[in-house]
Protein backbone atom coordinates (compact mmCIF):
# COMPACT_ATOMS: atom_id res chain seq x y z
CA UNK A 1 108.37 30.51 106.10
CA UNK A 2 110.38 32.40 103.47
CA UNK A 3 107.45 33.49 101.60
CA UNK A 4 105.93 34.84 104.86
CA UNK A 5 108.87 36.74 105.00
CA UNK A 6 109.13 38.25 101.89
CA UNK A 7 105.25 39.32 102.34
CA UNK A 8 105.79 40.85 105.88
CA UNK A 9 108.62 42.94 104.15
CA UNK A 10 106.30 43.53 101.01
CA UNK A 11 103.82 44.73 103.69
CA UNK A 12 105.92 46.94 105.55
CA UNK A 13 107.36 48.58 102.37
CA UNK A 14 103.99 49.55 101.08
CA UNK A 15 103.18 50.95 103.79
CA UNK A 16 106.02 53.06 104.77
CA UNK A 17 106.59 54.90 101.40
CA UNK A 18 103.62 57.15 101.33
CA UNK A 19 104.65 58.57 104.50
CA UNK A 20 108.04 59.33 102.83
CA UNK A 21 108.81 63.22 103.54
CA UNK A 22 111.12 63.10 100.79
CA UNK A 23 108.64 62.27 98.41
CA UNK A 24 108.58 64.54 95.65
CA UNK A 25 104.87 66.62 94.86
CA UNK A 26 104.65 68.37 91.66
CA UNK A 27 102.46 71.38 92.48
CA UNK A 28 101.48 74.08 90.26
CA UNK A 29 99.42 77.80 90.09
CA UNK A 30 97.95 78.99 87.31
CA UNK A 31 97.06 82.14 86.94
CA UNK A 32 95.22 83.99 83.93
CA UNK A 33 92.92 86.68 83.28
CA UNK A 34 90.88 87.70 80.17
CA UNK A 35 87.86 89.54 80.45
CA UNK A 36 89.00 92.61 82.52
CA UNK A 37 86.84 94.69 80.96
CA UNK A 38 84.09 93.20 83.21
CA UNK A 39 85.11 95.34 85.78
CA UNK A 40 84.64 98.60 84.03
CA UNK A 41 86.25 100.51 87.00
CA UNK A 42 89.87 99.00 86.31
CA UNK A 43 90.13 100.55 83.09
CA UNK A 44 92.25 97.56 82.04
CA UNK A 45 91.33 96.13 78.10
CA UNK A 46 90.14 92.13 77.31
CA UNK A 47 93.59 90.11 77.03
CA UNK A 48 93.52 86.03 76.35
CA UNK A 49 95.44 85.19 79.64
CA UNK A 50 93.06 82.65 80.54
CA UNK A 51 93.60 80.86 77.08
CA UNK A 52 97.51 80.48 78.40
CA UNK A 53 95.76 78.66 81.84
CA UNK A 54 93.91 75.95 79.84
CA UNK A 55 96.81 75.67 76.91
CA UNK A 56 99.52 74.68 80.31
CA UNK A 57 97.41 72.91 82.68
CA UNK A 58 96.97 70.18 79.98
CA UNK A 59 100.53 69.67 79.61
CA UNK A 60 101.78 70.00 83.17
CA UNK A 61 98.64 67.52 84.19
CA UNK A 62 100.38 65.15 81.99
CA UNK A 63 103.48 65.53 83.74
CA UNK A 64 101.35 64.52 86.92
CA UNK A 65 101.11 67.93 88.54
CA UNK A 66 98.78 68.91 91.02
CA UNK A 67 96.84 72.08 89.57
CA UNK A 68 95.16 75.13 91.07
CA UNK A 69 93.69 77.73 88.51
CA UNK A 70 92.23 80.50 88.98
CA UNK A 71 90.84 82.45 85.90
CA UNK A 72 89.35 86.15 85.31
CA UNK A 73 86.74 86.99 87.90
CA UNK A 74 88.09 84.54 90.97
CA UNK A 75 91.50 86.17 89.77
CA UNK A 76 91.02 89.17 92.36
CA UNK A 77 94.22 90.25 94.57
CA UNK A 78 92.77 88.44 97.90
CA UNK A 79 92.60 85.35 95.42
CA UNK A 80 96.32 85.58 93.97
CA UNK A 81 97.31 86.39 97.67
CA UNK A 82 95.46 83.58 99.45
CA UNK A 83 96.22 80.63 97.08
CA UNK A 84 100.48 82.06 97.14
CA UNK A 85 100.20 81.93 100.83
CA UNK A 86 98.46 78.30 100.54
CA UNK A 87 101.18 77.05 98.26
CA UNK A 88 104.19 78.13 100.36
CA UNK A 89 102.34 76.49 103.69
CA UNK A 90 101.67 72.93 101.99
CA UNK A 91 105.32 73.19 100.43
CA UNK A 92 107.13 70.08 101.13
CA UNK A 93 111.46 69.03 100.95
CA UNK A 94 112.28 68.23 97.74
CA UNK A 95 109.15 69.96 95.93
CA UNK A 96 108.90 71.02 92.26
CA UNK A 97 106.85 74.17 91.94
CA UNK A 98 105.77 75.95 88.97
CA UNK A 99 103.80 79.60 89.29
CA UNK A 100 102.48 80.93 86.24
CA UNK A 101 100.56 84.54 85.87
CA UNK A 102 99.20 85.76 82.28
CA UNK A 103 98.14 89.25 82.46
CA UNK A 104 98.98 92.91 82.62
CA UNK A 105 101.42 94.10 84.00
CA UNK A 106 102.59 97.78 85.28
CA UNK A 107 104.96 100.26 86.29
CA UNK A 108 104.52 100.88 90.08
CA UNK A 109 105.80 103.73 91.91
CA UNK A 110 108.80 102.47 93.96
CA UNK A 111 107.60 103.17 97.71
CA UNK A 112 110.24 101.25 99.81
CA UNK A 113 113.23 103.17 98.10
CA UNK A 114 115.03 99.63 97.02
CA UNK A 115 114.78 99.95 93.53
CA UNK A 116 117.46 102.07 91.80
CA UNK A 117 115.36 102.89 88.84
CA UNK A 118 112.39 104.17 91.31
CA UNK A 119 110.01 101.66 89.92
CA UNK A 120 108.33 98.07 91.32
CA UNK A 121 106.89 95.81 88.52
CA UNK A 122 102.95 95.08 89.60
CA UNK A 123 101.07 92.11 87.85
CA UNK A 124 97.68 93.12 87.89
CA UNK A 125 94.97 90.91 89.70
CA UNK A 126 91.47 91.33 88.00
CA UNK A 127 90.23 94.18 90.39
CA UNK A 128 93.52 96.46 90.33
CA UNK A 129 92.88 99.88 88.96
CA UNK A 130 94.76 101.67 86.47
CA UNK A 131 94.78 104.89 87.87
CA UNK A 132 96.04 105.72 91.23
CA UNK A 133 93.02 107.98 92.67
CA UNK A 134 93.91 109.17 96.46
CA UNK A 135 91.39 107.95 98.82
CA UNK A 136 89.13 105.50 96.15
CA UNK A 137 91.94 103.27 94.81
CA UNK A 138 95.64 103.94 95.98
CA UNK A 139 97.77 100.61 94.77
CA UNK A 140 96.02 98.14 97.77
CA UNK A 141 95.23 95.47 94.75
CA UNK A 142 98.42 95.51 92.73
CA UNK A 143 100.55 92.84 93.19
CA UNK A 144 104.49 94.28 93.15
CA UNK A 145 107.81 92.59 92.58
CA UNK A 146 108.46 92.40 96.24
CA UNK A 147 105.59 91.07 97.43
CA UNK A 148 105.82 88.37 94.83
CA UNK A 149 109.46 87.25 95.94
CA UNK A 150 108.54 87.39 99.69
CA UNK A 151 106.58 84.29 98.48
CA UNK A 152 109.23 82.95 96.20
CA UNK A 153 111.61 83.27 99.34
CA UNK A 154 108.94 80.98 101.88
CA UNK A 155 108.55 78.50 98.79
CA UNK A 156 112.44 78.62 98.40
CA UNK A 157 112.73 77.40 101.80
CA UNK A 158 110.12 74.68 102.54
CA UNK A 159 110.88 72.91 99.30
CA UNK A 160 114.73 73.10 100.38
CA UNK A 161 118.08 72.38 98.02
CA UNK A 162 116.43 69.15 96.39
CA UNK A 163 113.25 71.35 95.27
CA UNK A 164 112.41 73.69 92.46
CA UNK A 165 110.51 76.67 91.92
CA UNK A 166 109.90 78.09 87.93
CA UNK A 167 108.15 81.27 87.47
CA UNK A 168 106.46 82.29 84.31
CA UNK A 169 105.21 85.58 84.06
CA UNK A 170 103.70 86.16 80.47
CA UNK A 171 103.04 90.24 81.24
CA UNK A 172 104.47 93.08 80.65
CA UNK A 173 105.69 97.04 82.34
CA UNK A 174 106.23 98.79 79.13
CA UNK A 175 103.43 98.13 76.92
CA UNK A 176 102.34 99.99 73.98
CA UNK A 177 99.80 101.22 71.18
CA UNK A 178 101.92 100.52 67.82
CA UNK A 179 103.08 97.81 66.33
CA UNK A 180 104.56 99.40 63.25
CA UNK A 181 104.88 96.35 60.61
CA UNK A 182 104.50 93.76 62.68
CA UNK A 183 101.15 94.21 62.04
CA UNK A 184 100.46 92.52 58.51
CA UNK A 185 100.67 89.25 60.54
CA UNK A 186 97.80 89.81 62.91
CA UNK A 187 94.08 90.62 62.21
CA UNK A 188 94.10 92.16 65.61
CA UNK A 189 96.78 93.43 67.84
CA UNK A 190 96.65 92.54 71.85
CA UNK A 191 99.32 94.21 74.20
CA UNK A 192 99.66 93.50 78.02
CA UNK A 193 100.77 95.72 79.98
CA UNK A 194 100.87 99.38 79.84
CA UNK A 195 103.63 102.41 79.79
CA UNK A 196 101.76 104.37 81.67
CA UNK A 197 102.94 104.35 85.36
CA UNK A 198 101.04 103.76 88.31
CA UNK A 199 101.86 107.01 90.32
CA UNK A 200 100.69 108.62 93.14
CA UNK A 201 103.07 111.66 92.30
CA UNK A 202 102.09 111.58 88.25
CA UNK A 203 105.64 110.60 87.05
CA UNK A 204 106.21 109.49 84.06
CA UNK A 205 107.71 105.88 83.38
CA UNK A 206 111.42 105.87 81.62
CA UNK A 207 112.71 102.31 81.91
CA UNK A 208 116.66 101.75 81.58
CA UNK A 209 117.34 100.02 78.37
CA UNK A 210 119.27 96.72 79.31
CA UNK A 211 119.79 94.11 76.87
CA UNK A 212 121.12 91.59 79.33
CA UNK A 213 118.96 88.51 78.38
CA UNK A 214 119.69 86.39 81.75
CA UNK A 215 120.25 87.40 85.47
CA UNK A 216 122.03 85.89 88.43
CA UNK A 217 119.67 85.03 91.33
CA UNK A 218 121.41 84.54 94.59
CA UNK A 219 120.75 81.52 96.50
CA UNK A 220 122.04 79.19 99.57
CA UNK A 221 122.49 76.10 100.56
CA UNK A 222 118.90 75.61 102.69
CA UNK A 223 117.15 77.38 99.57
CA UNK A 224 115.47 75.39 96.70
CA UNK A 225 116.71 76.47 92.64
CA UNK A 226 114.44 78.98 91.55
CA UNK A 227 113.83 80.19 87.68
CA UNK A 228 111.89 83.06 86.72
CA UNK A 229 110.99 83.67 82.65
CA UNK A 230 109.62 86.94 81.70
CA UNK A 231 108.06 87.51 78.10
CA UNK A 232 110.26 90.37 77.60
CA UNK A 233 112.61 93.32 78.64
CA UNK A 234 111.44 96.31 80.65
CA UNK A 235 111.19 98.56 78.14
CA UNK A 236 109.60 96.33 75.50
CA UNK A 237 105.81 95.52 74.78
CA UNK A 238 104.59 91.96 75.40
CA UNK A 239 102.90 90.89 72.22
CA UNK A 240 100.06 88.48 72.04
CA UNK A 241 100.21 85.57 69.04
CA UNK A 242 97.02 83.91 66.82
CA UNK A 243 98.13 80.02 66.73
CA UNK A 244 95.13 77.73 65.41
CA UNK A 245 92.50 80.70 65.67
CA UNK A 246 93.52 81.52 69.18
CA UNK A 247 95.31 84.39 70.56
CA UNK A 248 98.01 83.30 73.50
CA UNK A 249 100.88 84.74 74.84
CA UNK A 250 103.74 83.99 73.20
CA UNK A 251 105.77 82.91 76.25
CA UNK A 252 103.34 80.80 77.35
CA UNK A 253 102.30 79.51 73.98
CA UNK A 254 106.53 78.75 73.65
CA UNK A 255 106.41 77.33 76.96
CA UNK A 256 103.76 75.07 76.29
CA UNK A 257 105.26 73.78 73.15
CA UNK A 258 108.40 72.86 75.01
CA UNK A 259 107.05 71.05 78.08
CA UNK A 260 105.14 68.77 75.54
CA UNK A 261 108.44 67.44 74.05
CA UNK A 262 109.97 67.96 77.30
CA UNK A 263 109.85 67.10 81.26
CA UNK A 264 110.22 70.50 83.51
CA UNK A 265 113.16 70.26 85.33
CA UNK A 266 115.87 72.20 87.05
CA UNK A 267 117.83 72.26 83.61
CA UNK A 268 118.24 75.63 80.94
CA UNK A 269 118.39 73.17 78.31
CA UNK A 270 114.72 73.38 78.00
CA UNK A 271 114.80 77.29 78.93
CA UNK A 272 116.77 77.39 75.62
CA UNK A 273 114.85 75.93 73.52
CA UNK A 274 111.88 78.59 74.54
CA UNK A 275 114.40 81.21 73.53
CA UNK A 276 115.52 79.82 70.26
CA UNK A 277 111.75 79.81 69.41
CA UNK A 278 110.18 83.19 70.25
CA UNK A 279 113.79 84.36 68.68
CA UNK A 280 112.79 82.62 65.48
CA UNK A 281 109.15 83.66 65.00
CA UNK A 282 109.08 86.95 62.87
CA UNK A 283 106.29 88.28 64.78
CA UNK A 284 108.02 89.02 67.85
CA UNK A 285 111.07 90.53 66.42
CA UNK A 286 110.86 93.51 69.07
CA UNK A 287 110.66 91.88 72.08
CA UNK A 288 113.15 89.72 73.94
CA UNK A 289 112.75 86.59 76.69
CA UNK A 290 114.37 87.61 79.70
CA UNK A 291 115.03 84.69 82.29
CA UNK A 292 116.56 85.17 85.77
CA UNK A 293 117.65 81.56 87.86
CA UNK A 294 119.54 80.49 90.57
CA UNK A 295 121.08 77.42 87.80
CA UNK A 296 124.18 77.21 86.97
C-alpha cells in the first residue's frame, strides 16, 4: 500500500509541474542585419550584424533559451514590429528575456517634443531609408526609442518583479568616416550608424557630450528588472572588430565572450566584466559602453 502511495503522489507531481505558471521560460530575439546594400533604395552600407545573431544564439541556446532570429532581408520594420509584439503577448510571470538588435542606427527628428535634446534614437530595420523624402519615404520604417520602450514597458509587465528583460543594442546615432590611428589594426574599417540626421526640416545632428557611463531606469513593484547595454555614447562611433577572420560588433562579440563563462542573470557582475573588456582592447579606445538598468 505504501508504494501505491508514493506512486499516486509521484503521478500527481509529474503532472502538475508543467502547468506551473511560475515556471520560468528563457526567451530570446535576435536581431541582425548585414547585407543592406541589397536594398539599394535605403542607401544604408553592408555591416556584419548578422555575424553577431549566429555568434549569440549559440551561447544563449546553451543556456536553454528559446530563440527567434531574424536576419537581413526578413529583418524589415513589419518583421521587428510583429515578432516584439509576439514576444510581449506570450510573456509569462517570472520570465527572463533577452532582445538583441545589431545594426545601424540614427538620429531621428524628435516629433513628440519629449526629448530635451530634440532627437529620438531609430535602429534601422532592413527597408528604412536614409533620407527623409516627403511623400516617398517620411520615417514610417524606422524604429525610434519610444516605440522600442512601449514594448520594453508590456514585456516589463507580463514577466512581473521575478522576471528579467536585457537589451543589447550593438548600433550606433553618431557614426562616422575616420578612424584616425585606430586604423593600423584593421584591414577594413566598418561603422554603424551614421551622423547624419534623419530630418524632415534638414537639421543638423549635435549630440550633448555626456560621459555618464550608467543610467537609472525607473521601475515598480508589478514591473520586471530591465537592463539595456548600448555599444557606445551618443556622440561616439560604434566600431566593428576582426576576431578569427570575422568582423563582429564589439559589444556583441564582448557579450558573447562573457555569457560563455557566465549564466545571464539579473546581476552587473557580468555587465562588468563586458566593460572591463571593450575598456581593455586598444582598438576601441574612442568609444565607451553605456548601460542603463533598473539593478541596484
Amino acid at each position: 500500500m505504501h508504494k501505491i502511495y508514493q506512486t499516486l503522489i509521484l503521478v500527481l507531481v509529474l503532472f502538475v509541474l508543467p502547468f506551473n505558471s511560475d515556471a520560468q521560460t528563457k526567451r530570446a530575439l535576435l536581431v541582425g542585419i548585414s547585407n543592406y546594400s541589397s536594398n539599394s533604395a535605403t542607401q544604408w552600407t553592408d555591416i556584419h550584424g548578422a555575424s553577431d545573431v549566429e555568434l549569440l544564439a549559440t551561447t544563449l541556446k546553451s543556456q536553454q533559451f528559446s530563440i527567434i532570429k531574424v536576419t537581413n532581408q526578413q529583418a524589415t520594420a513589419k518583421r521587428i514590429r510583429k515578432e516584439l509584439k509576439a514576444l510581449a503577448n506570450s510573456c509569462k510571470p517570472g520570465d527572463m528575456v533577452y532582445i538583441h538588435f545589431s545594426g545601424h542606427g540614427q538620429p531621428f527628428e524628435d516629433k513628440s517634443k519629449d526629448e530635451e535634446d530634440g532627437w529620438d534614437e531609430a535602429i534601422i530595420p532592413y527597408d528604412a531609408q536614409k533620407v527623409y523624402s516627403k511623400g516617398k519615404y517620411e520615417g514610417a520604417n524606422h524604429i525610434i526609442d519610444d516605440e522600442l520602450y512601449s514594448f520594453f514597458d508590456k514585456i516589463r509587465k507580463k514577466i512581473g518583479p521575478k522576471g528579467f528583460l536585457c537589451v543589447v543594442i550593438d548600433a550606433c546615432h553618431a557614426g562616422g568616416s575616420s578612424r584616425g590611428d585606430e586604423m593600423e589594426y584593421e584591414e577594413e574599417t566598418f561603422v554603424r550608424g551614421t551622423k547624419d540626421a534623419f530630418s524632415p526640416n534638414g537639421k543638423k545632428y549635435r549630440p550633448r557630450v555626456n560621459t555618464e557611463g550608467h543610467f537609472a531606469i525607473k521601475s515598480s513593484g508589478t514591473q520586471g528588472d530591465i537592463l539595456i547595454l548600448e555599444a557606445c555614447r551618443s556622440y561616439q562611433s560604434n566600431y566593428e572588430i576582426k576576431q578569427d577572420g570575422q568582423y563582429y560588433g564589439p559589444l556583441s562579440y564582448y557579450v558573447n565572450k562573457t555569457l560563455r563563462a557566465n549564466r545571464l542573470s539579473n546581476s552587473l557582475n557580468w555587465v562588468q566584466e563586458v566593460k572591463r573588456m571593450m575598456d581593455g582592447d586598444r582598438r576601441l579606445t574612442r568609444q565607451n559602453m553605456v548601460y542603463e538598468t533598473s539593478l541596484k
